[in-house]
Protein backbone atom coordinates (compact mmCIF):
# COMPACT_ATOMS: atom_id res chain seq x y z
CA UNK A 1 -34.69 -49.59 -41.04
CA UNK A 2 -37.54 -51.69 -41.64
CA UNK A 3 -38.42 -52.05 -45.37
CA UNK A 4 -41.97 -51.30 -46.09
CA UNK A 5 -42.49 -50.90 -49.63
CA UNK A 6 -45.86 -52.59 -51.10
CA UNK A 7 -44.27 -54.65 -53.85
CA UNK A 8 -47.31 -53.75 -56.32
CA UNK A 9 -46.18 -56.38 -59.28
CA UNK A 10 -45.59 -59.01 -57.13
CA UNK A 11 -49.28 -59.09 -55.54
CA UNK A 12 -51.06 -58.61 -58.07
CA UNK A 13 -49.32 -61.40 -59.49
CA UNK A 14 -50.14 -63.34 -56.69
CA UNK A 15 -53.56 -62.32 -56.20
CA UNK A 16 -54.55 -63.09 -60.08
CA UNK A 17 -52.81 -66.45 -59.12
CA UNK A 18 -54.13 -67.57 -56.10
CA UNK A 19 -57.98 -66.36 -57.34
CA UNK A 20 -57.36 -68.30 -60.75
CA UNK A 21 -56.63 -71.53 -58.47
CA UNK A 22 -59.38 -71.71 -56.16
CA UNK A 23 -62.47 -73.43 -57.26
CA UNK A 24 -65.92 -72.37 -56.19
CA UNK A 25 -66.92 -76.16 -53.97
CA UNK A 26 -62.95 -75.00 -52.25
CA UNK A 27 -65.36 -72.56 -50.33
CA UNK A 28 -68.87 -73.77 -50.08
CA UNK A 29 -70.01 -72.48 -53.70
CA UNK A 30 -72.05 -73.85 -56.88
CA UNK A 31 -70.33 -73.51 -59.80
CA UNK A 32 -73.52 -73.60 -61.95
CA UNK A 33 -73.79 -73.68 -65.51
CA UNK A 34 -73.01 -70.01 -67.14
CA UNK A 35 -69.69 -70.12 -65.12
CA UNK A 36 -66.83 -69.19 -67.69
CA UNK A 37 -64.15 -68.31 -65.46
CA UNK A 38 -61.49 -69.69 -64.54
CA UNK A 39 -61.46 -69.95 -60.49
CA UNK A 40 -63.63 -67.48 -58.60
CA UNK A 41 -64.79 -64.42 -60.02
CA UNK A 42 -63.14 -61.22 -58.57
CA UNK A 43 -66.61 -60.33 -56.30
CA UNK A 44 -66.51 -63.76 -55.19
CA UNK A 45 -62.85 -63.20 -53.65
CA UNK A 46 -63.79 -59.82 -52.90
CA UNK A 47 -66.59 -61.06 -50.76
CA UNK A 48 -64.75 -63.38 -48.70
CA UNK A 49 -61.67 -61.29 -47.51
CA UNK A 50 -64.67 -58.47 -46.88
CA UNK A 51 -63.32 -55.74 -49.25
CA UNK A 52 -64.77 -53.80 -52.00
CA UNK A 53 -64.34 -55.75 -55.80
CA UNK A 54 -63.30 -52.24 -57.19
CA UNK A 55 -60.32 -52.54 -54.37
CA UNK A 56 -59.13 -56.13 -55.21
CA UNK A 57 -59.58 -55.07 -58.88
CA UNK A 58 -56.86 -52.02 -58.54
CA UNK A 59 -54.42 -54.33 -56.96
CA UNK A 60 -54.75 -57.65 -59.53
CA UNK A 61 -53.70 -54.01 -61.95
CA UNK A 62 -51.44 -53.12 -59.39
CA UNK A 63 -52.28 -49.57 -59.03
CA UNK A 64 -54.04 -50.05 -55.56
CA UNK A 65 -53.35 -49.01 -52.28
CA UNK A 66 -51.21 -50.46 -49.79
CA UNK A 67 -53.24 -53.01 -47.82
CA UNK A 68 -53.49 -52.47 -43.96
CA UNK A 69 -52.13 -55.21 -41.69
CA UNK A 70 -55.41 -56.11 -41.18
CA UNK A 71 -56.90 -55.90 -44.61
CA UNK A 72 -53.49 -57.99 -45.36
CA UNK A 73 -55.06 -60.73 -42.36
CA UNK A 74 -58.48 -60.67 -44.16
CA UNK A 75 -57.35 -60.96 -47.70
CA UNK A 76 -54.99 -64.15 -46.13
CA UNK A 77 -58.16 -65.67 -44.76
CA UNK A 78 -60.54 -65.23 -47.69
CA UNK A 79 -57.93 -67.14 -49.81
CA UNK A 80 -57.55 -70.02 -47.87
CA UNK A 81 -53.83 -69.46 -47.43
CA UNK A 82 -51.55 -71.75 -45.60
CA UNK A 83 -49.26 -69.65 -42.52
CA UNK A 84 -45.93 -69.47 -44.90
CA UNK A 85 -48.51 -68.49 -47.85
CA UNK A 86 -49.51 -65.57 -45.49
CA UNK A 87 -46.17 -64.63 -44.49
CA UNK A 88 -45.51 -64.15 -47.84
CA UNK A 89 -48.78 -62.03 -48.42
CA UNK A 90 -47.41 -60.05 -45.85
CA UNK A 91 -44.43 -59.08 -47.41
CA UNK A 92 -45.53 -58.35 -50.48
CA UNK A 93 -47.91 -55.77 -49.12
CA UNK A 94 -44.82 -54.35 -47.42
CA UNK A 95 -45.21 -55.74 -43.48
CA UNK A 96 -42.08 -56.94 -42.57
CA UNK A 97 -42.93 -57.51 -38.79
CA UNK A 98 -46.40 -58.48 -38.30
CA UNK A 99 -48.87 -58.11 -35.01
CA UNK A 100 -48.66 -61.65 -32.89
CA UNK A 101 -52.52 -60.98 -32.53
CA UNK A 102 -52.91 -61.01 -36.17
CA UNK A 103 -50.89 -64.32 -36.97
CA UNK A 104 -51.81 -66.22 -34.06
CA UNK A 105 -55.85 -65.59 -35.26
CA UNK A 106 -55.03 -66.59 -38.97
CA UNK A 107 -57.30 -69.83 -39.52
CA UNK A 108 -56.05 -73.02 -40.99
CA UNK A 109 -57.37 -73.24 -44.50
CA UNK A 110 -58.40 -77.14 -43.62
CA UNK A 111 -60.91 -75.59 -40.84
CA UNK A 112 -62.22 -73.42 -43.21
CA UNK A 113 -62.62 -75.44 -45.92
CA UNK A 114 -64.81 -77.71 -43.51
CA UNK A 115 -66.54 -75.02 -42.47
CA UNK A 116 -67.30 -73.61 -45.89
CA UNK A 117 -69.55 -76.54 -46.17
CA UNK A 118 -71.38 -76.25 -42.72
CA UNK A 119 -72.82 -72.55 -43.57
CA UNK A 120 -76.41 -74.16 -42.60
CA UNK A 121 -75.27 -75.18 -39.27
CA UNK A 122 -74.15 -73.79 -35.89
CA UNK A 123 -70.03 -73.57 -35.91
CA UNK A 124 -67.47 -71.83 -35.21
CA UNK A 125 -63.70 -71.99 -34.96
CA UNK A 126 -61.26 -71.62 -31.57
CA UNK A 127 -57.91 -70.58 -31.09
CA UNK A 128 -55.67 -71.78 -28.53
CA UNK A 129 -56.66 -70.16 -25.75
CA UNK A 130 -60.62 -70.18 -26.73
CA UNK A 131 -60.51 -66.85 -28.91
CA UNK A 132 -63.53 -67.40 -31.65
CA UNK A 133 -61.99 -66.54 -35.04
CA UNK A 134 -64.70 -67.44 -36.90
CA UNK A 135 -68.60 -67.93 -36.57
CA UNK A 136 -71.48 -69.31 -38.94
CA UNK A 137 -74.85 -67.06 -39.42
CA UNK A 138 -76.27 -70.32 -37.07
CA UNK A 139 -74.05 -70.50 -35.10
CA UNK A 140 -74.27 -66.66 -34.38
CA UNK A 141 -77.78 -67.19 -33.84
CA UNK A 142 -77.34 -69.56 -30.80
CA UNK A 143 -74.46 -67.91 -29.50
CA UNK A 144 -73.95 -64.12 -30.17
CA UNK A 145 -71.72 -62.48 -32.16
CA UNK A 146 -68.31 -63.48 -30.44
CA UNK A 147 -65.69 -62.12 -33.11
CA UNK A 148 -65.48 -58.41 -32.15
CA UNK A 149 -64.10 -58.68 -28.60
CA UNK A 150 -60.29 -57.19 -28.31
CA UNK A 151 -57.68 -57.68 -25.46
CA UNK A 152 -58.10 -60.45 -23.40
CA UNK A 153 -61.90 -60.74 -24.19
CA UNK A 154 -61.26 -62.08 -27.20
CA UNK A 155 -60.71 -65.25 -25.01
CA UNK A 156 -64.23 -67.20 -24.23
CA UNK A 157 -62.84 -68.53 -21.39
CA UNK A 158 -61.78 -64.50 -20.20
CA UNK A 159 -65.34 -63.55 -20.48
CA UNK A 160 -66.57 -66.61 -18.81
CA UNK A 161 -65.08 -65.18 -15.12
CA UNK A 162 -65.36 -61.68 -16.15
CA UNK A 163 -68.11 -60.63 -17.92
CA UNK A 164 -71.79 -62.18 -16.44
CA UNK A 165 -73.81 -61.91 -19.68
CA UNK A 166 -71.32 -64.68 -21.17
CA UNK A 167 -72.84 -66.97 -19.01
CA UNK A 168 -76.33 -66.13 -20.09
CA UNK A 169 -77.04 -69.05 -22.87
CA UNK A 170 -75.87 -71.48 -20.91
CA UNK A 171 -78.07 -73.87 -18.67
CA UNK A 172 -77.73 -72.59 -15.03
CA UNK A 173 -77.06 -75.90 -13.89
CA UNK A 174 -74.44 -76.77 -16.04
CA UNK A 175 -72.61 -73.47 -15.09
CA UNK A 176 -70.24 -74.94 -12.21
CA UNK A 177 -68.97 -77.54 -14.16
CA UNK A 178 -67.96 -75.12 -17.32
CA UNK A 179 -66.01 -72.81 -14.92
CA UNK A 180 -64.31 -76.32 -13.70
CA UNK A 181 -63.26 -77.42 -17.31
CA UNK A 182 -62.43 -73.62 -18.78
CA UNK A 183 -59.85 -73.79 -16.04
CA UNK A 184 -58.57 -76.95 -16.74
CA UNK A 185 -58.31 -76.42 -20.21
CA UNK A 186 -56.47 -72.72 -19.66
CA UNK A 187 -54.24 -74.99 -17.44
CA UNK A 188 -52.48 -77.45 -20.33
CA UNK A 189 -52.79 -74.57 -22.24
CA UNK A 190 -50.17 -72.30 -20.22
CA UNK A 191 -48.49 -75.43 -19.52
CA UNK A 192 -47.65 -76.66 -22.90
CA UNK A 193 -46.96 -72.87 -23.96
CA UNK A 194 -44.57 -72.10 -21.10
CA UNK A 195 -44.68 -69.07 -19.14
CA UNK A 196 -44.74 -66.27 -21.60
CA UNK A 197 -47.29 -67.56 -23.43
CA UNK A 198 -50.88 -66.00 -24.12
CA UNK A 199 -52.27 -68.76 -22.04
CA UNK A 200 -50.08 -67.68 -19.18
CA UNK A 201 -51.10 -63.89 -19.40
CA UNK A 202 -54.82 -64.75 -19.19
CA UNK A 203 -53.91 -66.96 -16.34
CA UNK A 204 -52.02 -64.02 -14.37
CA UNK A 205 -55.45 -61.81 -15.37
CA UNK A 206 -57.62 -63.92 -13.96
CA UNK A 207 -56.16 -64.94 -10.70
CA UNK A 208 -57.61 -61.70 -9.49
CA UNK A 209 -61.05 -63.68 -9.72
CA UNK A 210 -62.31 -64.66 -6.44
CA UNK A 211 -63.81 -67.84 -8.66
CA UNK A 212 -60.90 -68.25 -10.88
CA UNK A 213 -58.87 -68.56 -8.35
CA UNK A 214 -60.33 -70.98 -6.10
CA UNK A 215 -61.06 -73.52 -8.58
CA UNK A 216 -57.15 -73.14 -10.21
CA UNK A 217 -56.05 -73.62 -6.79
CA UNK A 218 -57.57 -77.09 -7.24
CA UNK A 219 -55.01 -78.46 -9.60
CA UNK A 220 -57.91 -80.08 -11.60
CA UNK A 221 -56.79 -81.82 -14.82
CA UNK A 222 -58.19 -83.53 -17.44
CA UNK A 223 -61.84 -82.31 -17.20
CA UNK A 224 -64.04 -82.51 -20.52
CA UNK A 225 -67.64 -81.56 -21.30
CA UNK A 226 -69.82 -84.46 -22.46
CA UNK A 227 -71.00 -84.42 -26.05
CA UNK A 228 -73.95 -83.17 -25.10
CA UNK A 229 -74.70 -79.16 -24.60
CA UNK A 230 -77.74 -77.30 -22.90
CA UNK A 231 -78.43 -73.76 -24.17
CA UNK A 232 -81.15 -71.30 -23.76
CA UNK A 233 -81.96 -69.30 -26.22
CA UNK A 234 -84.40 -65.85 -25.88
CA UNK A 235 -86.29 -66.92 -28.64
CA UNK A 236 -86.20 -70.57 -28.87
CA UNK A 237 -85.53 -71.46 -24.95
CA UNK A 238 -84.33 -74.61 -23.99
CA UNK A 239 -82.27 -76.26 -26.55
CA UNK A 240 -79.95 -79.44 -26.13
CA UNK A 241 -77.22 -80.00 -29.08
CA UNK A 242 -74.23 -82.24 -29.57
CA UNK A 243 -71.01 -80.96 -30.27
CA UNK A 244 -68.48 -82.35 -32.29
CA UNK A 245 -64.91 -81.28 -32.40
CA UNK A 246 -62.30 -81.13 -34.96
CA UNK A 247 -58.73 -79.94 -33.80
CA UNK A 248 -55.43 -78.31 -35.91
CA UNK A 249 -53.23 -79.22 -33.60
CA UNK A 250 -50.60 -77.69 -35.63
CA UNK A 251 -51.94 -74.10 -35.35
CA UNK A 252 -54.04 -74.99 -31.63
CA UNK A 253 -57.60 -74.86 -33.17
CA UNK A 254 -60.52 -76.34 -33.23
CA UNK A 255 -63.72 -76.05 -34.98
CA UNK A 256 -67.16 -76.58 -33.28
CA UNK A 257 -69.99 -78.33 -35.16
CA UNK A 258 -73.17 -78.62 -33.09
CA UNK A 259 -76.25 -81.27 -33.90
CA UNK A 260 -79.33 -82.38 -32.98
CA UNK A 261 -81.15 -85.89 -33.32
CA UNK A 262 -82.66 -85.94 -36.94
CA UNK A 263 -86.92 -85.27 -35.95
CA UNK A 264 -86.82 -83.89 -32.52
CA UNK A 265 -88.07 -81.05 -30.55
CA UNK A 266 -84.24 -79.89 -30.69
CA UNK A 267 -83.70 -80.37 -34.20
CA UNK A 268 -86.74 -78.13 -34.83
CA UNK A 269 -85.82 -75.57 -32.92
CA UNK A 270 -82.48 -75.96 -34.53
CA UNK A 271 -84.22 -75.28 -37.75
CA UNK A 272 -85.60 -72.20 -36.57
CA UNK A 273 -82.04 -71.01 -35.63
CA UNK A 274 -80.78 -71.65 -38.98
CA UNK A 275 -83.51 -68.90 -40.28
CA UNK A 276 -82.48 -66.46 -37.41
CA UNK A 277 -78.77 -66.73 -38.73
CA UNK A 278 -80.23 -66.25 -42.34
CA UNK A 279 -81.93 -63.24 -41.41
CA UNK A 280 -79.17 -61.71 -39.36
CA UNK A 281 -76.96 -62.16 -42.86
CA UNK A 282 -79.57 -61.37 -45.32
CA UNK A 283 -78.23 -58.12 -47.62
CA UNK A 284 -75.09 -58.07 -49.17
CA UNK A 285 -72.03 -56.32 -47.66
CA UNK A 286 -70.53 -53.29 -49.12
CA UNK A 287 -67.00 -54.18 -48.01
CA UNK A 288 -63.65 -52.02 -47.21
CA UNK A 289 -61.21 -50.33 -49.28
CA UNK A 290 -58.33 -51.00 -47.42
């Protein structure tokens, strides 16, 4: 029988611990002047695994409730913790066998420590097989909200044969050669994963795909987008970036970092993105109990 008792001492222990560590610029805050404590404050934590400060409160006491496997995921991600630091999480909340969905989307805490610091900028960060795990207000702004998708959706390349509106910020010209490179890419991916690999399901999905299928059937390798990207956006149209990528090749991710040329048209419009992410993030959030 699986053993799933929340070991209550043991993480809030940990918690108090791991919060006591962290230092505000280890997530993209000021430390200012009146600052007394010592590591982040508990709404500060609270606010990055998206949970309620009373919540994280009750289990530094250890009188909370058993975290969910996904509130375990979240409270992982807002700490910054390494893949055997989260394994450990997980059994102190009492989940001996965790979801593959779950563990394959935790981030690598280098990622998001870069992208703690690019909060006024359009990124985002990639798994494996294209699944966005994580997006910044900006880059929302250009893109959409891409985090909520389930099943094989969450895949960008999935939704790139499947669903038409994925298409829809991308220059129509440009459209043909990102269906030749998603398959290419989803093609080292299932073959350096081997054949019961996540890679390989979305391949076996999407051979049903009158598109998909012709262009696999082309044994194309090797293709890459130039630095360069064309979007249109509904409110700011036509906007050219550069993207810059930064891979994890130990965990299969990569974190996207777009830029324009300092004082042009682009980089103004850019501007005006980084106020339609700040709007779209303006209030404060409530967060979960469990």
């Amino acid at each position: 029988m699986v053993d799933t008792t929340l070991d209550r001492d043991g993480l809030a222990a940990f918690l108090r611990g791991r919060r006591e560590l962290m230092q505000p610029e280890d997530v993209g805050l000021r430390r200012g002047a009146r600052r007394r404590t010592s590591g982040l404050r508990r709404e500060e934590v609270a606010e990055l695994c998206d949970m309620s400060s009373d919540y994280l409160a009750r289990l530094e006491r250890g009188s909370g409730s058993q975290p969910s496997q996904q509130m375990a995921a979240a409270i992982a991600r807002g700490l910054r913790l390494t893949l055997d630091e989260r394994d450990h999480l997980f059994l102190l909340c009492g989940h001996r066998l965790q979801p593959r969905h779950l563990r394959d989307a935790h981030i690598s805490p280098g990622l998001l420590r870069v992208m703690d610091r690019l909060q006024d900028s359009p990124a985002q960060i990639l798994g494996p097989v294209g699944e966005t795990l994580q997006q910044t207000p900006p880059a929302v702004a250009l893109l959409g909200e891409e985090t909520h998708h389930t099943g094989p959706a969450r895949s960008a390349l999935y939704r790139w044969f499947t669903d038409p509106t994925a298409r829809d910020r991308y220059l129509p010209d440009d459209h043909h050669l990102h269906s030749r490179v998603y398959v290419t890419i989803l093609r080292a991916s299932a073959t350096a994963q081997g054949p019961q690999s996540p890679a390989a399901s979305l391949v076996a999905d999407l051979k049903h795909n009158k598109e998909f299928a012709e262009l696999w059937s082309r044994q194309e390798v090797g293709l890459r987008w130039s630095g360069a990207k064309r979007f249109v956006h509904p409110e700011v149209g036509r906007i050219d970036l550069y993207c810059q990528t930064l891979l994890d090749p130990d965990q299969g991710q990569s974190l996207l970092i777009f830029t324009a040329t300092p004082g042009t048209e682009n980089d103004h419009k850019l501007a005006l993105l980084k106020v339609l992410g700040s709007d779209t993030f303006t209030g404060s959030r409530g967060g979960v109990n469990k």
